[in-house]
Protein backbone atom coordinates (compact mmCIF):
# COMPACT_ATOMS: atom_id res chain seq x y z
CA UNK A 1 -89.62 -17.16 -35.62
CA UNK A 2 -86.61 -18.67 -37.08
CA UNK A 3 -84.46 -21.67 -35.08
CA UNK A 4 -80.89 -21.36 -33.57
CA UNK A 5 -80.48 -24.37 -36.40
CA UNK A 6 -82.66 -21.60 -38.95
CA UNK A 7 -79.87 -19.17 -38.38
CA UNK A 8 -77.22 -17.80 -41.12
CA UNK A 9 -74.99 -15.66 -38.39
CA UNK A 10 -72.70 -17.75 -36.58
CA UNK A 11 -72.32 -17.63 -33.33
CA UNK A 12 -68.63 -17.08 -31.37
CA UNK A 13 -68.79 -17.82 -27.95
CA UNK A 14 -66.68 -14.62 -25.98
CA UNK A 15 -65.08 -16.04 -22.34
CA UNK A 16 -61.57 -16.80 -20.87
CA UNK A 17 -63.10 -19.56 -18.77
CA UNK A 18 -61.04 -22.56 -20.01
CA UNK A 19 -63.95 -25.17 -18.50
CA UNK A 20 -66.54 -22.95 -20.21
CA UNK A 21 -64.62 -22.46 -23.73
CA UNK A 22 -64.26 -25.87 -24.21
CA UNK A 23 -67.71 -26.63 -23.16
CA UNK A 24 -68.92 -24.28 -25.49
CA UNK A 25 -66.83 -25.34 -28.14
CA UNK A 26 -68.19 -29.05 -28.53
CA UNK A 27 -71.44 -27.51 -29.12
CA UNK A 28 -71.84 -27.24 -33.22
CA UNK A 29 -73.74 -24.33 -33.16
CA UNK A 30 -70.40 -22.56 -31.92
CA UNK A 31 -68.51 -21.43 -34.97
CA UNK A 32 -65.91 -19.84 -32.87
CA UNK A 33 -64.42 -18.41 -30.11
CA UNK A 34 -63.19 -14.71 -29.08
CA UNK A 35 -61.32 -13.78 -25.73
CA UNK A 36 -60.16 -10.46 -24.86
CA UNK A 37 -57.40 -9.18 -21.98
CA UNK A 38 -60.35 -8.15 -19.81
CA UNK A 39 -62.19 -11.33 -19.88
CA UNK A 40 -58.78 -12.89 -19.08
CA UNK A 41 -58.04 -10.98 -15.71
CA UNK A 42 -61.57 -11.52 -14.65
CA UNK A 43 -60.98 -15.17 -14.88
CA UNK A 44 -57.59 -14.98 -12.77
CA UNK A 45 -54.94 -15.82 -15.80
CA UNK A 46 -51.83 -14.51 -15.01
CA UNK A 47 -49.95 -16.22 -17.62
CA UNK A 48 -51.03 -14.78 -21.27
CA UNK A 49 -49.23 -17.05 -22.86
CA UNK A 50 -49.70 -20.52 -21.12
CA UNK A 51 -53.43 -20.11 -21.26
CA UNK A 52 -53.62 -19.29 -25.29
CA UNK A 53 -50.97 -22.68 -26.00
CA UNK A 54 -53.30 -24.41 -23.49
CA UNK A 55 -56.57 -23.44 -25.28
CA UNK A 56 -55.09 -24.10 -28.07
CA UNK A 57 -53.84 -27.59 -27.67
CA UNK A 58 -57.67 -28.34 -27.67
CA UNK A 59 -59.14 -26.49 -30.14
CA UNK A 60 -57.83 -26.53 -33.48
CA UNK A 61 -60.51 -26.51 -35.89
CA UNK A 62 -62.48 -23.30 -35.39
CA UNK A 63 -61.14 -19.57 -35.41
CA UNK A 64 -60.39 -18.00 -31.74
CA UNK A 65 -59.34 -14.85 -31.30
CA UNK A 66 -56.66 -13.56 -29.03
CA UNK A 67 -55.72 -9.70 -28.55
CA UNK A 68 -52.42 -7.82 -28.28
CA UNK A 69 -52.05 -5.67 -25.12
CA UNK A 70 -49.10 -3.33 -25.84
CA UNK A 71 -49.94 0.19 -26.62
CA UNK A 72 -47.36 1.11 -28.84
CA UNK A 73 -47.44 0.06 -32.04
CA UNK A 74 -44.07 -1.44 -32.58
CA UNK A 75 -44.82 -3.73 -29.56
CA UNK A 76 -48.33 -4.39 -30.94
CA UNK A 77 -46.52 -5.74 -34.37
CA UNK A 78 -44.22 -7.97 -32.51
CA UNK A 79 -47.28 -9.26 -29.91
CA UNK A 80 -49.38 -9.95 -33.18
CA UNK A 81 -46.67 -11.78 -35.24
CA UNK A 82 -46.10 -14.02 -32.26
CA UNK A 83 -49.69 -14.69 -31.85
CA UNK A 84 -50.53 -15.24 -35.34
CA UNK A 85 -47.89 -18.20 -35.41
CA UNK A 86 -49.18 -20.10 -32.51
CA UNK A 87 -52.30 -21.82 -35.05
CA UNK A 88 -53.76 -21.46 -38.46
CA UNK A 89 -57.13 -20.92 -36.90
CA UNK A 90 -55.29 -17.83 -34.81
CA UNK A 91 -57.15 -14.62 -35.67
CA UNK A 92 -55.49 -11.33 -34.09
CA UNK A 93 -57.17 -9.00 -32.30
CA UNK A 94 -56.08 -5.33 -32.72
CA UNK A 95 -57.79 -2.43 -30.82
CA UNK A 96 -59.02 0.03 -32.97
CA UNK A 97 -56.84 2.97 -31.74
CA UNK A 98 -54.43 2.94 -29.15
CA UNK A 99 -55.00 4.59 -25.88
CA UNK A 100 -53.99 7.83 -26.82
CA UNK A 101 -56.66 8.17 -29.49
CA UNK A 102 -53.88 7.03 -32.18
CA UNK A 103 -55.21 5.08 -34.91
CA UNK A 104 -54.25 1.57 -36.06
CA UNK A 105 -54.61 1.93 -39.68
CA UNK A 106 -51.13 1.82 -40.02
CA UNK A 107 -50.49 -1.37 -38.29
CA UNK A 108 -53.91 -3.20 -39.35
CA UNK A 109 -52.25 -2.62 -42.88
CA UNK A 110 -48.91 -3.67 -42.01
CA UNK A 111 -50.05 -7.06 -40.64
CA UNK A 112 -52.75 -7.82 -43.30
CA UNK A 113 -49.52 -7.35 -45.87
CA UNK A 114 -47.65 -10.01 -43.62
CA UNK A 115 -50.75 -12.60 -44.48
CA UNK A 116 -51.51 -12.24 -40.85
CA UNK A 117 -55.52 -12.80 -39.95
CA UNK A 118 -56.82 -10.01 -37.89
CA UNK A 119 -59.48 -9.29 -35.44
CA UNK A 120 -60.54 -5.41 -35.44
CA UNK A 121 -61.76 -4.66 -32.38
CA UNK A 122 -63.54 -2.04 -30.32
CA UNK A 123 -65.25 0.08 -33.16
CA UNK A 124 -68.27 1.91 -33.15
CA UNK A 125 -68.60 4.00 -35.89
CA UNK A 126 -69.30 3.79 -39.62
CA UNK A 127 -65.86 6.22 -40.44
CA UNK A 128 -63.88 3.55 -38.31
CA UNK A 129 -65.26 0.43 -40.44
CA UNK A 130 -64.74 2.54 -43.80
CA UNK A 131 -61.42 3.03 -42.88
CA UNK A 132 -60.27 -0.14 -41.39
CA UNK A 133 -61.67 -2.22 -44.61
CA UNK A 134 -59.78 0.11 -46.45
CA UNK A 135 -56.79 -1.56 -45.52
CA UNK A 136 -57.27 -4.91 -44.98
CA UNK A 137 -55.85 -7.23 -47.70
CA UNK A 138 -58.64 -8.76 -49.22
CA UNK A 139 -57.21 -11.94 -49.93
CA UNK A 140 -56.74 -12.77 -46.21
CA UNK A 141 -59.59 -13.60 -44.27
CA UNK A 142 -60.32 -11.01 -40.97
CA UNK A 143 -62.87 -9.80 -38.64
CA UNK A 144 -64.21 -6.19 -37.98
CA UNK A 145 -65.86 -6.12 -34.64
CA UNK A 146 -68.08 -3.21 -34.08
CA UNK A 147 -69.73 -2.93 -30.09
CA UNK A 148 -72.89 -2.88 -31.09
CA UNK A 149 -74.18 -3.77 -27.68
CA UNK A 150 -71.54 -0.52 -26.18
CA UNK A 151 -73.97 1.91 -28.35
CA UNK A 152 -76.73 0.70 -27.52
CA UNK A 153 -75.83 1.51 -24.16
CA UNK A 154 -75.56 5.28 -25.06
CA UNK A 155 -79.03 5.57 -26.21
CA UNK A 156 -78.30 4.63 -29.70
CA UNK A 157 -79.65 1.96 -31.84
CA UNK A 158 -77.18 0.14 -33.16
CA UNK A 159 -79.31 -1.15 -35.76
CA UNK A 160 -78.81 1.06 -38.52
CA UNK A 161 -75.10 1.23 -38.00
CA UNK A 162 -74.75 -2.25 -38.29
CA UNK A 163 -76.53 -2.32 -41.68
CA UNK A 164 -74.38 0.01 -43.23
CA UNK A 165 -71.33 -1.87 -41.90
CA UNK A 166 -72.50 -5.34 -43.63
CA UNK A 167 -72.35 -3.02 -46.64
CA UNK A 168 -69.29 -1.53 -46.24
CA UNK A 169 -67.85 -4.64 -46.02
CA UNK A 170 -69.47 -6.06 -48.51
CA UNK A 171 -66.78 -5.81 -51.54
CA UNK A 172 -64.33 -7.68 -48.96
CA UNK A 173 -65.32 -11.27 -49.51
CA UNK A 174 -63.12 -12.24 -46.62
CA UNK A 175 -63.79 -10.03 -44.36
CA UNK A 176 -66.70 -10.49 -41.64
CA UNK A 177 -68.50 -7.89 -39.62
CA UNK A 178 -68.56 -9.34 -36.02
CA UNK A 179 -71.52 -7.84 -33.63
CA UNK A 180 -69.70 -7.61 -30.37
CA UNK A 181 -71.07 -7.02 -27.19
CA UNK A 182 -74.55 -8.30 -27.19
CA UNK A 183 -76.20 -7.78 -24.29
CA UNK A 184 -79.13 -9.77 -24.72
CA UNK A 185 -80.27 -12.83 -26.66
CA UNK A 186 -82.40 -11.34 -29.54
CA UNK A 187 -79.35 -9.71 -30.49
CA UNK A 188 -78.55 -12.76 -32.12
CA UNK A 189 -82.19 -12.51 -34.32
CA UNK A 190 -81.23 -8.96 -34.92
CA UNK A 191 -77.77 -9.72 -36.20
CA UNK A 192 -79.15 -12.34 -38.67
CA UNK A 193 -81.54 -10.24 -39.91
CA UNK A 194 -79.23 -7.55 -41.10
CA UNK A 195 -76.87 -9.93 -42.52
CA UNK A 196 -74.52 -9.75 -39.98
CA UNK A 197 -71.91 -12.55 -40.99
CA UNK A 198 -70.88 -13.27 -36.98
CA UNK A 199 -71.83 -12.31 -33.52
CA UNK A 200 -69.59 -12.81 -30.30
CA UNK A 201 -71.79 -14.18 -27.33
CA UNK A 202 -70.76 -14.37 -23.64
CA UNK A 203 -72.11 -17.91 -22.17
CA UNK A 204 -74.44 -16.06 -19.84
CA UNK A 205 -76.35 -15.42 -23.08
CA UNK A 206 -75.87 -18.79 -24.36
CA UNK A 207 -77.38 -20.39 -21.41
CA UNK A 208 -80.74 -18.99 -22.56
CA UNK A 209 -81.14 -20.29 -25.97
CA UNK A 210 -83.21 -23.23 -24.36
CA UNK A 211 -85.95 -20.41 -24.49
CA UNK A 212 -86.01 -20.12 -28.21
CA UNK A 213 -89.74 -20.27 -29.18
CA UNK A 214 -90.97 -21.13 -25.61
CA UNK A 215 -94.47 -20.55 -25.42
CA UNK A 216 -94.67 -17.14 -23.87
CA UNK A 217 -98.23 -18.31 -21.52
CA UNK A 218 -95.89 -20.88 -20.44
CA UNK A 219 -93.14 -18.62 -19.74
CA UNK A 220 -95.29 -16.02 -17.82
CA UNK A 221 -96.57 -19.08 -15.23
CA UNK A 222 -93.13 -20.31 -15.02
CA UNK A 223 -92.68 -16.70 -13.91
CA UNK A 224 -95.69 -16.55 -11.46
CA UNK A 225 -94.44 -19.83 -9.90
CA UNK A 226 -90.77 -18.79 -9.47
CA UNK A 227 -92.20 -15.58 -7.43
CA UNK A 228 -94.38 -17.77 -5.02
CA UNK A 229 -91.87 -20.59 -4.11
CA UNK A 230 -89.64 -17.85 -3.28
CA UNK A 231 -92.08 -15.57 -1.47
CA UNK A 232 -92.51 -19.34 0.70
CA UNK A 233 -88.86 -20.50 0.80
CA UNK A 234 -88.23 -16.68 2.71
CA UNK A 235 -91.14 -17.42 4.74
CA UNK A 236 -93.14 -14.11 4.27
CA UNK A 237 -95.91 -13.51 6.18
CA UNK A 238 -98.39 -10.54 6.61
């Protein structure tokens, strides 16, 4: 099997844990970063805008996405110009459709006309990726990030879908197809293997690329051991 080094998708690590961005961001295999309004409540921000300058003062030199949270359009537009200008590196995230089932096309096109990088998020079909490259300028660089890891959860394998996206994309140059939402770590192998330019990885994932070609005899006793020092640390007897 192929190294984390072997590898041709990069890897964006997805948190709002300042500590754990920044850790993860000194690693090189970390391409880039991705942070999303959820992510950011979890971790107790409260000011939007504080934490993205403060992130930012650090890391300069790879992409990190932030996301508008408006959910009308006109506000989205202003949100995303103001985010676009806070770093070159600055890609925007825009949701897919608005709450109301409205779609962004409009706005996606408006902003890629402005020069401004963007982040398409939270699709998870082929029409949606047909239609959003549709309107992206091609001579600014973007992201389309489909939740491959969110159909997979319905029973679907998200497999298939994904290859057809790297080929829909595929007469952008600049544009990447993001795999968002893994939810486990040979998601990563999968998304190389399809030609899937980036995937988004939460640093619960991360955490387990030590295991990357561990022998899998060693693996099952380290697995027999954990169960019977913690059968003796709860003291069960019979």
């Amino acid at each position: 099997m192929k190294s984390i080094a072997d590898l041709k998708v990069k890897i964006f690590a997805d948190g709002a844990d300042k500590s754990g961005m920044l850790e993860m961001y000194a690693k090189p295999f970390i391409k880039g970063l991705t942070t999303n309004p959820t992510l950011m409540r979890k971790a107790g921000i409260a000011d939007y805008k504080a934490f993205a300058l403060d992130i930012l003062s650090a890391i300069r030199d790879k992409p990190i996405s932030f996301e508008v949270f408006s959910d009308d359009f006109a506000e989205m537009e202003r949100q995303a110009l103001e985010i676009a200008a806070w770093g070159s590196n600055v890609y925007v995230k825009l949701p897919i459709t608005n709450t109301k089932r409205e779609p962004a096309y409009n706005l996606i096109r408006s902003l890629a006309a402005k020069k401004v990088k963007v982040n398409v998020t939270a699709l998870m079909t082929l029409a949606q990726v047909r239609d959003t490259v549709a309107v992206l300028n091609p001579d600014v660089p973007s992201y389309v990030s489909v939740f491959a890891g969110r159909i997979a959860d319905t029973g679907r394998d998200p497999l298939p879908l994904m290859a057809a996206a790297v080929e829909l994309l595929a007469p952008n140059a600049l544009a990447e197809l993001i795999w968002a939402s893994p939810r486990e770590l040979l998601n990563i192998f999968h998304a190389d293997q399809i030609g899937c330019q980036v995937i988004t990885v939460t640093n619960d994932i991360l955490k387990k690329l030590s295991l990357v070609g561990h022998s899998l005899d060693d693996y099952s006793l380290d697995t027999v051991k954990m169960f019977h020092a913690d059968a003796a640390a709860a003291g069960f007897a019979l």
